[in-house]
Protein backbone atom coordinates (compact mmCIF):
# COMPACT_ATOMS: atom_id res chain seq x y z
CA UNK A 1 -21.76 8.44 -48.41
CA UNK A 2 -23.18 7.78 -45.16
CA UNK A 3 -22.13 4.20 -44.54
CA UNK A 4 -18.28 4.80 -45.18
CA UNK A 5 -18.67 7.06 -42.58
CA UNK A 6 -20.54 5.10 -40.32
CA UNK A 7 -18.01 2.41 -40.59
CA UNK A 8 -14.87 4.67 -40.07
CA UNK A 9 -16.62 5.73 -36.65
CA UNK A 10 -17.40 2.77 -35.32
CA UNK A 11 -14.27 1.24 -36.46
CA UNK A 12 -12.35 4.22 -34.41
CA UNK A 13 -14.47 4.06 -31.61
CA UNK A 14 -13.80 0.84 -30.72
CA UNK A 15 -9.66 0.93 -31.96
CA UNK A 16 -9.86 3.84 -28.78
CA UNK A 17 -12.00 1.44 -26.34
CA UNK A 18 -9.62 -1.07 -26.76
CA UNK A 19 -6.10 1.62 -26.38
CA UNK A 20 -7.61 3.31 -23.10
CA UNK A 21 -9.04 -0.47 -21.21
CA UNK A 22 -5.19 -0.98 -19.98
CA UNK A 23 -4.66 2.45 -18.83
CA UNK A 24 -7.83 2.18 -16.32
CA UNK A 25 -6.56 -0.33 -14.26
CA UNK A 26 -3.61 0.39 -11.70
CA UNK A 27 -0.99 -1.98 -10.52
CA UNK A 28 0.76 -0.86 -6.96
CA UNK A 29 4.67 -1.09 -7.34
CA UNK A 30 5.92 -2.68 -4.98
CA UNK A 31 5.53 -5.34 -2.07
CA UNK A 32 3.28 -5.79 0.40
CA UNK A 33 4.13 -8.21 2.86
CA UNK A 34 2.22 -9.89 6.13
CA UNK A 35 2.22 -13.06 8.20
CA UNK A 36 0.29 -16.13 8.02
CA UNK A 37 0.54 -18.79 11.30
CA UNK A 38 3.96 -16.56 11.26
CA UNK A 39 5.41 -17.59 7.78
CA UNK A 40 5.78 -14.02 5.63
CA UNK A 41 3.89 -13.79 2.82
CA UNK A 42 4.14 -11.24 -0.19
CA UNK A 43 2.00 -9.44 -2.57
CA UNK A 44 3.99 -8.57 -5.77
CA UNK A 45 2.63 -5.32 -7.47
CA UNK A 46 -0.94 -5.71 -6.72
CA UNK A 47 -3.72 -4.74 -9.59
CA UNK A 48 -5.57 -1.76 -7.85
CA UNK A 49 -9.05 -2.02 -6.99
CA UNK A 50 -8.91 -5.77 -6.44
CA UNK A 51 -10.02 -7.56 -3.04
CA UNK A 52 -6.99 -9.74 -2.34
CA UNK A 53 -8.52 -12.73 0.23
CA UNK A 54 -5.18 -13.64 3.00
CA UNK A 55 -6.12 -15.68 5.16
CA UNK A 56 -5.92 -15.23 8.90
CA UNK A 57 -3.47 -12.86 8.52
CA UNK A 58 -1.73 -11.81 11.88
CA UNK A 59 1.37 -9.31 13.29
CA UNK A 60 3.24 -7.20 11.31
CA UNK A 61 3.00 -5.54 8.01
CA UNK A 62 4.58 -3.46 5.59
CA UNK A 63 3.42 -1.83 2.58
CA UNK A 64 6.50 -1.33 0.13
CA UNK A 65 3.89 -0.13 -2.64
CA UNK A 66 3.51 3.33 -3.99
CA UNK A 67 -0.11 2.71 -3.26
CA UNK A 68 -2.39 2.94 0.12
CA UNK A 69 -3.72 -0.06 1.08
CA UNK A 70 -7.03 -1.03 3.42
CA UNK A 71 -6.41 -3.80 5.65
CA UNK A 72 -9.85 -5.33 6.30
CA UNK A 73 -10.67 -7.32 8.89
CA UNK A 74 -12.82 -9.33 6.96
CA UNK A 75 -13.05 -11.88 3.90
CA UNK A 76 -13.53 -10.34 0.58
CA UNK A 77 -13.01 -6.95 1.85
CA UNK A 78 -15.83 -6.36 3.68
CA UNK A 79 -16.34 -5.15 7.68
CA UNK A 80 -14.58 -2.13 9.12
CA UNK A 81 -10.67 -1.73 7.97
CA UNK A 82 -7.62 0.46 8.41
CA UNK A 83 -5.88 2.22 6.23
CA UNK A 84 -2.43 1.80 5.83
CA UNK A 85 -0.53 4.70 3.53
CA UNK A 86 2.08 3.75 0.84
CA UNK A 87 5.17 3.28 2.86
CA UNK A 88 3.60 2.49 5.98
CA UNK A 89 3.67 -0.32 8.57
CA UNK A 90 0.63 -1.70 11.16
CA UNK A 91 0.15 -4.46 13.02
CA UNK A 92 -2.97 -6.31 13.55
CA UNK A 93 -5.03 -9.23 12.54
CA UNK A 94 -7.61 -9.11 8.96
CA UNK A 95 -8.38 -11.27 6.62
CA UNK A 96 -8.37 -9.31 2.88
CA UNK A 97 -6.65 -6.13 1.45
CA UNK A 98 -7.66 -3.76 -1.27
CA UNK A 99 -5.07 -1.45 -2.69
CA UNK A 100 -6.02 2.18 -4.17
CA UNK A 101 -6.68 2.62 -7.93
């Protein structure tokens, strides 16, 4: 009688691992758009959590996402940043963003 059991818990454990994975991650809605050697570029509904790599990045920003965003002044979000809340506009050089979860 054990092993049915066994089976049936496992088997529901990992049907509930596998429902709740998407929920964890966090898209931002929205743009976020910047300026590379003064073309515009744009970030379409970002994952959250992610360390998005720009470029030399340069002038002005907006972020049109529902999420804050940290503007780092480094590659692969590392080195002092700002943080830049959803709606919000900066401008300033950096090199990689990282939106909230």
């Amino acid at each position: 009688m054990r092993r049915p059991f066994r089976v049936f818990a496992t088997v529901f454990a990992s049907a509930s691992l596998a429902l709740l994975a998407p929920l964890s991650a966090h898209a931002a809605s929205g743009e976020f758009l910047y300026q590379v050697n003064y073309q515009q570029q744009t970030l379409e509904d970002p994952a959250g959590g992610r360390c998005y790599n720009v470029g030399q990045a340069n002038g002005f920003l907006q972020n049109r996402t529902d999420s804050d965003v940290r503007i780092y002044k480094e590659a692969r979000c590392r080195g002092t940043y700002t943080i830049v809340p959803r709606g919000g506009t900066h401008i300033l050089q950096f090199q990689s963003v990282r939106f909230a979860d």
